[in-house]
PDB file of N, CA and C in Angstrom:
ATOM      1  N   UNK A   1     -44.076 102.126  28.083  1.00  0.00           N
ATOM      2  CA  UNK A   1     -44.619 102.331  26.753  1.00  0.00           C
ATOM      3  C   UNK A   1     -43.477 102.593  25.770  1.00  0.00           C
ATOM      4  N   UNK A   2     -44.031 102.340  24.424  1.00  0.00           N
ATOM      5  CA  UNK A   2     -42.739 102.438  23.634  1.00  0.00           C
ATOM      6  C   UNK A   2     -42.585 104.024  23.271  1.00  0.00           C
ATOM      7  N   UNK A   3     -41.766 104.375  22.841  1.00  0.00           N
ATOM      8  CA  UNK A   3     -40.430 105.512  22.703  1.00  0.00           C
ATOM      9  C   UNK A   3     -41.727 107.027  22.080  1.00  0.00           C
ATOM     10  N   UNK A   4     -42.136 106.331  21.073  1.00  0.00           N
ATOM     11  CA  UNK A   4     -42.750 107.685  20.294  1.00  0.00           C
ATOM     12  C   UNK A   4     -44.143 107.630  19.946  1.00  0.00           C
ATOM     13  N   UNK A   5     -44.647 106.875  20.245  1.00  0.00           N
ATOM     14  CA  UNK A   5     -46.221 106.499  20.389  1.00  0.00           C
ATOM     15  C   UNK A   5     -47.035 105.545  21.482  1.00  0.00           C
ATOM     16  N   UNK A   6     -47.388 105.582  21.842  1.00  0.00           N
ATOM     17  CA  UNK A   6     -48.425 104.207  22.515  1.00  0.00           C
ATOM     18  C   UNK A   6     -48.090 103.137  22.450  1.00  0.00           C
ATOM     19  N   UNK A   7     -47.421 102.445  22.806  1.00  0.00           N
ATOM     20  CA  UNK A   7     -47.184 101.139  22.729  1.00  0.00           C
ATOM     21  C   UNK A   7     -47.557  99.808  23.656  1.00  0.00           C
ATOM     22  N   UNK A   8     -47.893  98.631  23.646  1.00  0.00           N
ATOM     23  CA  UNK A   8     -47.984  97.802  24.820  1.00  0.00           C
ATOM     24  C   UNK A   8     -46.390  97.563  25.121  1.00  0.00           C
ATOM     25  N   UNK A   9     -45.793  98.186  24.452  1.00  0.00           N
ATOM     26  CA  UNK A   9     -44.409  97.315  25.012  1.00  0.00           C
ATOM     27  C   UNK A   9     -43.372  98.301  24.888  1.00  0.00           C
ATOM     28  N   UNK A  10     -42.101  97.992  25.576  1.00  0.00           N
ATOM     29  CA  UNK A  10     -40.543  98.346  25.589  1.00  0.00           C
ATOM     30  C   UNK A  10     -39.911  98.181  24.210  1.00  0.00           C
ATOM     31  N   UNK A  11     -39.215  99.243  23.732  1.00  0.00           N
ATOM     32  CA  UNK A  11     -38.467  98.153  22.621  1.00  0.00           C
ATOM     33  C   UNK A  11     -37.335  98.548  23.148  1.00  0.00           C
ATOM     34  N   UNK A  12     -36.465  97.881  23.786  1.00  0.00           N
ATOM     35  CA  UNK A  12     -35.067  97.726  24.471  1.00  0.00           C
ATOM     36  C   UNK A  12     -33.737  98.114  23.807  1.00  0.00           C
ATOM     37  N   UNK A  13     -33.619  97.158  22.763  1.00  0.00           N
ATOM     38  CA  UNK A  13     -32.697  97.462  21.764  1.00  0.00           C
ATOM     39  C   UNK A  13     -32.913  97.313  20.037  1.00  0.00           C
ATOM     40  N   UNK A  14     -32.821  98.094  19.561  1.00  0.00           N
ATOM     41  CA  UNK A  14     -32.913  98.039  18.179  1.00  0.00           C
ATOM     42  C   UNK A  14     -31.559  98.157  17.385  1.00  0.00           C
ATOM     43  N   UNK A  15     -31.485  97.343  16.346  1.00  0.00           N
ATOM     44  CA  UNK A  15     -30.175  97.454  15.650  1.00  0.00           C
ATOM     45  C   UNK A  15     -31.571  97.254  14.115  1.00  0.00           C
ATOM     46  N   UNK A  16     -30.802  97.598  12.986  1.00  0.00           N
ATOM     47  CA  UNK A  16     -31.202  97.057  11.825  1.00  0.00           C
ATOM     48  C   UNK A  16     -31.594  95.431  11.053  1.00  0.00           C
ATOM     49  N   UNK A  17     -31.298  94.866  12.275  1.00  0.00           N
ATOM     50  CA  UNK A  17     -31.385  93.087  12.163  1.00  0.00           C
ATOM     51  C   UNK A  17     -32.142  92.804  12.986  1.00  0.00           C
ATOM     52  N   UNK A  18     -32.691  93.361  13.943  1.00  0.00           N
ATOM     53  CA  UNK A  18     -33.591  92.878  15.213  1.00  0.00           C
ATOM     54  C   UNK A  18     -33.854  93.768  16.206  1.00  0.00           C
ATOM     55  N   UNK A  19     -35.012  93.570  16.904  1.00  0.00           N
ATOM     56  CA  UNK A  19     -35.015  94.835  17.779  1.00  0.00           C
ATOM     57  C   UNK A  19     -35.717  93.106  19.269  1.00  0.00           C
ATOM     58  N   UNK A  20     -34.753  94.050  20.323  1.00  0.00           N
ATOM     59  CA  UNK A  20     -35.405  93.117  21.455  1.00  0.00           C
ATOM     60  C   UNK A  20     -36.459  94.137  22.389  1.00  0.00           C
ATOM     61  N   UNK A  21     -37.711  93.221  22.781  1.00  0.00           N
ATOM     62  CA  UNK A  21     -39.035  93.896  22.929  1.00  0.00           C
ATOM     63  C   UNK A  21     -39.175  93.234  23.985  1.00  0.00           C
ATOM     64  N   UNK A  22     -40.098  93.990  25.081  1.00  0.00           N
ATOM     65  CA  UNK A  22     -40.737  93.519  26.342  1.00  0.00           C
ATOM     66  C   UNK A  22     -42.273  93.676  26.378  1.00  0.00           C
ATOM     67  N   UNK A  23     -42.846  92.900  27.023  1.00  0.00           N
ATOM     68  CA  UNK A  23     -44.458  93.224  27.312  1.00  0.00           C
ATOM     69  C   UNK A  23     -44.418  93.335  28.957  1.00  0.00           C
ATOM     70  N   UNK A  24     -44.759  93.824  29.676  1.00  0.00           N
ATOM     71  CA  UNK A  24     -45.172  94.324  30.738  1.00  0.00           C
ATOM     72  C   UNK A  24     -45.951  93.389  31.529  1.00  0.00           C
ATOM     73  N   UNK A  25     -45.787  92.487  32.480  1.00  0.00           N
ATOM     74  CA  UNK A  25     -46.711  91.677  33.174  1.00  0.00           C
ATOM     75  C   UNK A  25     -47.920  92.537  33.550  1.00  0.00           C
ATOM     76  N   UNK A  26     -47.792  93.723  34.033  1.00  0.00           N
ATOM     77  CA  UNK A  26     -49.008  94.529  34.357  1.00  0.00           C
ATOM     78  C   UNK A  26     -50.036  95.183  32.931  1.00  0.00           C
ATOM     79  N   UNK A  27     -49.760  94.682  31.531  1.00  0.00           N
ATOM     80  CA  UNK A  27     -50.267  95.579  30.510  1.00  0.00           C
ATOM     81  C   UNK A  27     -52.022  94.687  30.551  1.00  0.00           C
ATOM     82  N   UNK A  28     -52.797  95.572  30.174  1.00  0.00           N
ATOM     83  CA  UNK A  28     -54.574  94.976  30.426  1.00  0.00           C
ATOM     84  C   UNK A  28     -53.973  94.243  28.827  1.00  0.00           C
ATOM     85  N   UNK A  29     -54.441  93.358  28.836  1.00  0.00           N
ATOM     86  CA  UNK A  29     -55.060  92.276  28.109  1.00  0.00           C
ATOM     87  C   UNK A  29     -55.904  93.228  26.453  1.00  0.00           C
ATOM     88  N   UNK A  30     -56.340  94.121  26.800  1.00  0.00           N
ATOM     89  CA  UNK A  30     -56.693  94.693  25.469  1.00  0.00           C
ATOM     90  C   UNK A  30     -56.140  95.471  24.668  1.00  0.00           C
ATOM     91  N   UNK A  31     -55.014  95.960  25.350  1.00  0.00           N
ATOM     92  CA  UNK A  31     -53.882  96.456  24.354  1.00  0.00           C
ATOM     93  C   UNK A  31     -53.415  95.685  23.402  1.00  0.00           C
ATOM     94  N   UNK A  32     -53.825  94.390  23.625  1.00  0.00           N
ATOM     95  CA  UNK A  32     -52.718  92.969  22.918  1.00  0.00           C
ATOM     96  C   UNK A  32     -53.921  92.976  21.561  1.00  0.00           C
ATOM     97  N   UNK A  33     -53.824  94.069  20.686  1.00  0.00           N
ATOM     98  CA  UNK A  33     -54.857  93.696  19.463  1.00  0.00           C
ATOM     99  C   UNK A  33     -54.306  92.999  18.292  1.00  0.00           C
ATOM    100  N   UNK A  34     -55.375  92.683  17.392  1.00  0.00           N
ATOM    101  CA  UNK A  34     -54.652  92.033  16.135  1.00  0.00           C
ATOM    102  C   UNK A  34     -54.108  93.506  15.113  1.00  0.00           C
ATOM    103  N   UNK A  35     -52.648  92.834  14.661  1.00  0.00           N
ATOM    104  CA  UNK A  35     -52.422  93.817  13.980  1.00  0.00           C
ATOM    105  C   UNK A  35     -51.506  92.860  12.615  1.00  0.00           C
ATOM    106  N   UNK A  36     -50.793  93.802  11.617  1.00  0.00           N
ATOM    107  CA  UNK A  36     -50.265  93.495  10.484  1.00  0.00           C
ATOM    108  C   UNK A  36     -49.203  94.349  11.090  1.00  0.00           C
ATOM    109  N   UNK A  37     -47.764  93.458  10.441  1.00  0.00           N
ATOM    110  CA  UNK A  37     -46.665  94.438  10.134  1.00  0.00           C
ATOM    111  C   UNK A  37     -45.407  94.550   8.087  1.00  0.00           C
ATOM    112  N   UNK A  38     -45.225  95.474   8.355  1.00  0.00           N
ATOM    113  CA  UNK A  38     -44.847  95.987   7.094  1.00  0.00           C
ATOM    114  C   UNK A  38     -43.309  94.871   6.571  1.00  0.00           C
ATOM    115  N   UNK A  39     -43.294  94.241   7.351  1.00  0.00           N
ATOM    116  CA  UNK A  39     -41.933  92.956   6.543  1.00  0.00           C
ATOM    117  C   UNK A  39     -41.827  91.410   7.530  1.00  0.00           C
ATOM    118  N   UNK A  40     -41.677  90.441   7.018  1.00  0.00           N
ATOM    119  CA  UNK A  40     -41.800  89.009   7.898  1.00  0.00           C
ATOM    120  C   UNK A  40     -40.874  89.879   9.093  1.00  0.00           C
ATOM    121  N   UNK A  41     -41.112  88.566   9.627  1.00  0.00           N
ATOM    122  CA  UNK A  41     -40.515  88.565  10.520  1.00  0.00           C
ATOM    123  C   UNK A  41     -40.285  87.133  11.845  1.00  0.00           C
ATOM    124  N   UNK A  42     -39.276  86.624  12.430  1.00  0.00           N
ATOM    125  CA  UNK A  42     -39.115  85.403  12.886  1.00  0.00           C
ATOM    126  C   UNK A  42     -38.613  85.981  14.482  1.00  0.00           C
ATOM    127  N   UNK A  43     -39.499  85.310  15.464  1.00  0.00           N
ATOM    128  CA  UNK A  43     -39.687  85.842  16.627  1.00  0.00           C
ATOM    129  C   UNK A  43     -39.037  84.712  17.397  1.00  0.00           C
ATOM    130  N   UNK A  44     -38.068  85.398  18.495  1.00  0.00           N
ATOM    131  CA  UNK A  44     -37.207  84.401  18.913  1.00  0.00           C
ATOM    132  C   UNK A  44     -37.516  84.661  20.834  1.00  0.00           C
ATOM    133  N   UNK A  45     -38.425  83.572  21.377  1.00  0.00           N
ATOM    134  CA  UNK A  45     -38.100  83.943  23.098  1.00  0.00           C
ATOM    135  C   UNK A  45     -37.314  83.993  23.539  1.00  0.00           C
ATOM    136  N   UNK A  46     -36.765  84.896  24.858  1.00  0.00           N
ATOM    137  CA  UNK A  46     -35.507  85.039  25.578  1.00  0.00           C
ATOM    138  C   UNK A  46     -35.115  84.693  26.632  1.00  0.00           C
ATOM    139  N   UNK A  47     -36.755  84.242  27.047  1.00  0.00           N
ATOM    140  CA  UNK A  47     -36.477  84.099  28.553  1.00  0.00           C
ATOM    141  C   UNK A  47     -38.296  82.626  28.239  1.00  0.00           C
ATOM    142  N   UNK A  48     -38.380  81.853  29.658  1.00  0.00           N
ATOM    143  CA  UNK A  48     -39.397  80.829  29.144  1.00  0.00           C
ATOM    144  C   UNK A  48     -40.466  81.622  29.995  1.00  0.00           C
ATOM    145  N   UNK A  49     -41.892  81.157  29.243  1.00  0.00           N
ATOM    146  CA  UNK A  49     -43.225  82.236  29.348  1.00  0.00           C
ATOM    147  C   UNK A  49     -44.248  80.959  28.781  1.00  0.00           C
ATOM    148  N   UNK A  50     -45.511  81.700  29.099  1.00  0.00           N
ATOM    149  CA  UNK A  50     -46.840  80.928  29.430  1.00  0.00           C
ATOM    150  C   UNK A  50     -47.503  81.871  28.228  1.00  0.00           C
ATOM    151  N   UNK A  51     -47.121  82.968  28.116  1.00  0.00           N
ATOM    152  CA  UNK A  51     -47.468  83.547  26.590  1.00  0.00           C
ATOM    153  C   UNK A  51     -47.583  82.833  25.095  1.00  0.00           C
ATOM    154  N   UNK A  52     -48.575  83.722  24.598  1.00  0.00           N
ATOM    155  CA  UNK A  52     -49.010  83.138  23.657  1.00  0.00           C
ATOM    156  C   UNK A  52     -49.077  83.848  22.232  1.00  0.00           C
ATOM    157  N   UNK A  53     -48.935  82.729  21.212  1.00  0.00           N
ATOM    158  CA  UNK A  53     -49.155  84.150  20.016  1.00  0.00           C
ATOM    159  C   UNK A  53     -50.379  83.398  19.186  1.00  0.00           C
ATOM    160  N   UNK A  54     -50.778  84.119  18.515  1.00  0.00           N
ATOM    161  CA  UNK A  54     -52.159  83.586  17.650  1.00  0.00           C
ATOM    162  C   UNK A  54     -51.917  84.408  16.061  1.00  0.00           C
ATOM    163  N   UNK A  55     -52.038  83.319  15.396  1.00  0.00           N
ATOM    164  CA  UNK A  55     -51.771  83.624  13.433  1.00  0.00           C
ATOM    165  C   UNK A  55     -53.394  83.588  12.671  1.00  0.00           C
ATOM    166  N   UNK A  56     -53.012  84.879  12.123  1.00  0.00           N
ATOM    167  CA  UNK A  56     -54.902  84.575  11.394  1.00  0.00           C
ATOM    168  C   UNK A  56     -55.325  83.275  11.080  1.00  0.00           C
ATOM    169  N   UNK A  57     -56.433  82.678  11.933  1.00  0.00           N
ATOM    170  CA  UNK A  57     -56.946  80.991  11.159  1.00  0.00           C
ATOM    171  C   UNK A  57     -56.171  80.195  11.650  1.00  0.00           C
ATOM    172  N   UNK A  58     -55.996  80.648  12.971  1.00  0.00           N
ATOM    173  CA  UNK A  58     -54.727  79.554  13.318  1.00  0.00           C
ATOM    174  C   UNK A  58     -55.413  79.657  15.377  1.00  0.00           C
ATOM    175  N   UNK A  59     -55.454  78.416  15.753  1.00  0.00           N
ATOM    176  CA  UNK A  59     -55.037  78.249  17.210  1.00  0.00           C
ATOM    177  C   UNK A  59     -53.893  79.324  17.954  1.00  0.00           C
ATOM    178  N   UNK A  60     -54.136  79.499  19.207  1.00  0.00           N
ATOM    179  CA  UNK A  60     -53.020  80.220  19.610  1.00  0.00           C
ATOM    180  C   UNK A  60     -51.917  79.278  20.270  1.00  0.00           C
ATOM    181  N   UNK A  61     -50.778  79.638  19.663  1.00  0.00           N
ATOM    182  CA  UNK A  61     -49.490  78.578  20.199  1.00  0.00           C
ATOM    183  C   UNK A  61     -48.622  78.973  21.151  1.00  0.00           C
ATOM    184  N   UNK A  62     -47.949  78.059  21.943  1.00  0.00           N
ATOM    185  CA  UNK A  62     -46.779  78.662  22.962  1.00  0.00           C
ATOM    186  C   UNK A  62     -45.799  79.099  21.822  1.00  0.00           C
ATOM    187  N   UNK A  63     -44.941  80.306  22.953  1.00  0.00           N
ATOM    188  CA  UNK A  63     -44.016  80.753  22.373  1.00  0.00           C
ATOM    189  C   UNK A  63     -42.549  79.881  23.113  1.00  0.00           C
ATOM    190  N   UNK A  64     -42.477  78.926  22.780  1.00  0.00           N
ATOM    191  CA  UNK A  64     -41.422  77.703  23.155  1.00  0.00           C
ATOM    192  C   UNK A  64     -40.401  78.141  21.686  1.00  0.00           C
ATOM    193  N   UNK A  65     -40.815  77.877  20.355  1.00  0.00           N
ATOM    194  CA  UNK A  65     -39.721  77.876  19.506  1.00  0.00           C
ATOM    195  C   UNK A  65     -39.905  79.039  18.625  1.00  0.00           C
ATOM    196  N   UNK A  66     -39.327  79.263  17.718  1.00  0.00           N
ATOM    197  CA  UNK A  66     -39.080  80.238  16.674  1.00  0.00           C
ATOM    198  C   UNK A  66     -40.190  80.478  15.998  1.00  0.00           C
ATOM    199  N   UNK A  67     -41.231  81.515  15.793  1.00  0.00           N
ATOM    200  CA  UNK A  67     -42.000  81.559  14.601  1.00  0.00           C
ATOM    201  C   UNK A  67     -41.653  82.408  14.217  1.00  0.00           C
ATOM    202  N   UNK A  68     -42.189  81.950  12.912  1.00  0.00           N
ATOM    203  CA  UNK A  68     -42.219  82.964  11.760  1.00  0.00           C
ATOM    204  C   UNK A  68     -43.538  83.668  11.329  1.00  0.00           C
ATOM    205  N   UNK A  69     -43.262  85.040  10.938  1.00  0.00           N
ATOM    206  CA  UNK A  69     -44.625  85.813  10.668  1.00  0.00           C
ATOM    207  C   UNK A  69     -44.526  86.344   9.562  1.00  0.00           C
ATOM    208  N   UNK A  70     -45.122  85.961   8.065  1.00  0.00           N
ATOM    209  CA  UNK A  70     -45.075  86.547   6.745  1.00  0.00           C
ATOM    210  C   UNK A  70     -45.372  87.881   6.937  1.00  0.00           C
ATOM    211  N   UNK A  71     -44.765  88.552   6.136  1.00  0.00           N
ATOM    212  CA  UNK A  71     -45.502  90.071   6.006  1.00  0.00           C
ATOM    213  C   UNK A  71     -46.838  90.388   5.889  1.00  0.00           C
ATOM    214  N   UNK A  72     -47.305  91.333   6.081  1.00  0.00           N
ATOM    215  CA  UNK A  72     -49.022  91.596   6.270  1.00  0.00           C
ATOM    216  C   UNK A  72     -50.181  90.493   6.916  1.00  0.00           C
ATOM    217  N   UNK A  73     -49.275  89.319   7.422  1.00  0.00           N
ATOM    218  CA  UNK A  73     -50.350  88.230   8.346  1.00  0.00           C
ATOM    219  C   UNK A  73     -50.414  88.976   9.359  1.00  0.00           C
ATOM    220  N   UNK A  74     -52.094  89.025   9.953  1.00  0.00           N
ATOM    221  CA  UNK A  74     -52.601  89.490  11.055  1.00  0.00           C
ATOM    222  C   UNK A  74     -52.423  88.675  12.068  1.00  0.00           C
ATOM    223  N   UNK A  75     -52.354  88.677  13.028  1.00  0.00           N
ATOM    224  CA  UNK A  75     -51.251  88.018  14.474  1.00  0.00           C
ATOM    225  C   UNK A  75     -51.370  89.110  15.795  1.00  0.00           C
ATOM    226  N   UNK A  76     -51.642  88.469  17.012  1.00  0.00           N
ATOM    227  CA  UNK A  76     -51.912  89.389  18.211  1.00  0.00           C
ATOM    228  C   UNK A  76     -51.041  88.357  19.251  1.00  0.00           C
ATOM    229  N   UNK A  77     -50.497  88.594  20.254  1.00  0.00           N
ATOM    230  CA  UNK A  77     -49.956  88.197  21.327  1.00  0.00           C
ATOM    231  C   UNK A  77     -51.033  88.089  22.484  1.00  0.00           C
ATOM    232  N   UNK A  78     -50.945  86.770  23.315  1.00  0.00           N
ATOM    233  CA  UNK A  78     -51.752  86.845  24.012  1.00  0.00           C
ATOM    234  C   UNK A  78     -51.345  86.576  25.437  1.00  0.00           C
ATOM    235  N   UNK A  79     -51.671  87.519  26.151  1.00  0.00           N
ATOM    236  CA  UNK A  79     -50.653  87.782  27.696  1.00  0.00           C
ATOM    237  C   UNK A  79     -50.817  86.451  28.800  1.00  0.00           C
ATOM    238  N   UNK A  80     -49.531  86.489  29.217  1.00  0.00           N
ATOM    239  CA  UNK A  80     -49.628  84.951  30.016  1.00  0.00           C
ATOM    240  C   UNK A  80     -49.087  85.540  31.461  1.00  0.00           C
ATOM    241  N   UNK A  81     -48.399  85.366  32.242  1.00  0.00           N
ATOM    242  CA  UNK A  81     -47.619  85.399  33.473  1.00  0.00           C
ATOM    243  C   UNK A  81     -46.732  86.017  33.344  1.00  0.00           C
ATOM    244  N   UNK A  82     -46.246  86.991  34.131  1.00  0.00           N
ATOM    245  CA  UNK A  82     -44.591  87.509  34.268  1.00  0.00           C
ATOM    246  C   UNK A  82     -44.600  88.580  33.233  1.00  0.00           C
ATOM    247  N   UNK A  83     -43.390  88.947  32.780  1.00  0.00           N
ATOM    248  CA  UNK A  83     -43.194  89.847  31.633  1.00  0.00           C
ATOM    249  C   UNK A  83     -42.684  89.103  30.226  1.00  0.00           C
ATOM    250  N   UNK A  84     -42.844  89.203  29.009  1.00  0.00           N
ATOM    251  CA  UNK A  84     -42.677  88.526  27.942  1.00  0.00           C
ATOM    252  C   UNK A  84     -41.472  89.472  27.234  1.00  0.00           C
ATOM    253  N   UNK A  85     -40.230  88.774  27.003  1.00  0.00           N
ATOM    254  CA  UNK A  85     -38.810  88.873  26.374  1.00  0.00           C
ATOM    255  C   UNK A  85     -38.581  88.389  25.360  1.00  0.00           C
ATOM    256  N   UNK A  86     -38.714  89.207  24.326  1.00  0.00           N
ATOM    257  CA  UNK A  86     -38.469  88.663  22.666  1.00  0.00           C
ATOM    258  C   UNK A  86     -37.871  88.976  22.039  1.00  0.00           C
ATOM    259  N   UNK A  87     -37.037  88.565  20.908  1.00  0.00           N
ATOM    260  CA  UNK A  87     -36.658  88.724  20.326  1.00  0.00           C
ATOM    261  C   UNK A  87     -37.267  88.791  18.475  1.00  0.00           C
ATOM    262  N   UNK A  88     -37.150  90.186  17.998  1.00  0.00           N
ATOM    263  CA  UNK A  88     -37.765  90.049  16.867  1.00  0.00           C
ATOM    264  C   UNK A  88     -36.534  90.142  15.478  1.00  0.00           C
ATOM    265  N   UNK A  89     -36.369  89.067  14.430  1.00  0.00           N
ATOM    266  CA  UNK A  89     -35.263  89.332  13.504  1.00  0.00           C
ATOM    267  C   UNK A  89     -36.318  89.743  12.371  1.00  0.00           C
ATOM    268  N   UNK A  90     -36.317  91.136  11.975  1.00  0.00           N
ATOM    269  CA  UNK A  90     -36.499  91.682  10.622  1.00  0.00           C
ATOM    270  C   UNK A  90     -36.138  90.773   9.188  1.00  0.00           C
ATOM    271  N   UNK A  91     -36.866  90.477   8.489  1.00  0.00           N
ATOM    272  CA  UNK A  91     -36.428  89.955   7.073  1.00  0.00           C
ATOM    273  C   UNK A  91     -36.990  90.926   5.903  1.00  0.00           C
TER     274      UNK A  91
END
């Protein structure tokens, strides 16, 4: 779990440009809710995964290339195989 609250995930390393994040192959499936965050942000995989992400009004897509997430778009991760390794760059 993360550091100071509840979290579905690890946050590994944080610097002011990016923080690298884990999801847990063992996390239940309903932790993964829709949420908003407070600045874009462009999500980079680290490792290859069967995971998924889903954008308000949008299909859920592999996480194969780079997305991008505007600020305050609602967006949930959706759990696939193994553990999920990301990379998140702050804008």
């Amino acid at each position: 779990m993360g550091k100071n609250k509840m979290t579905p995930y690890t946050d590994i390393e944080v610097t002011d440009k990016y923080i690298i994040r884990e999801f847990n192959e063992n996390i239940d499936p309903i932790e993964l809710l829709w949420h908003r965050d407070d600045e874009s942000r462009t999500i980079e995989i680290l490792e290859d995964t069967d995971w998924q992400l889903q954008l308000e009004n949008c299909l859920p897509t592999s996480l194969k290339e780079r997305i991008f997430i505007p600020r305050h778009e609602w967006h949930r991760v959706i759990k696939g195989t193994g553990t999920l390794k990301l990379k998140i760059h702050k804008s």
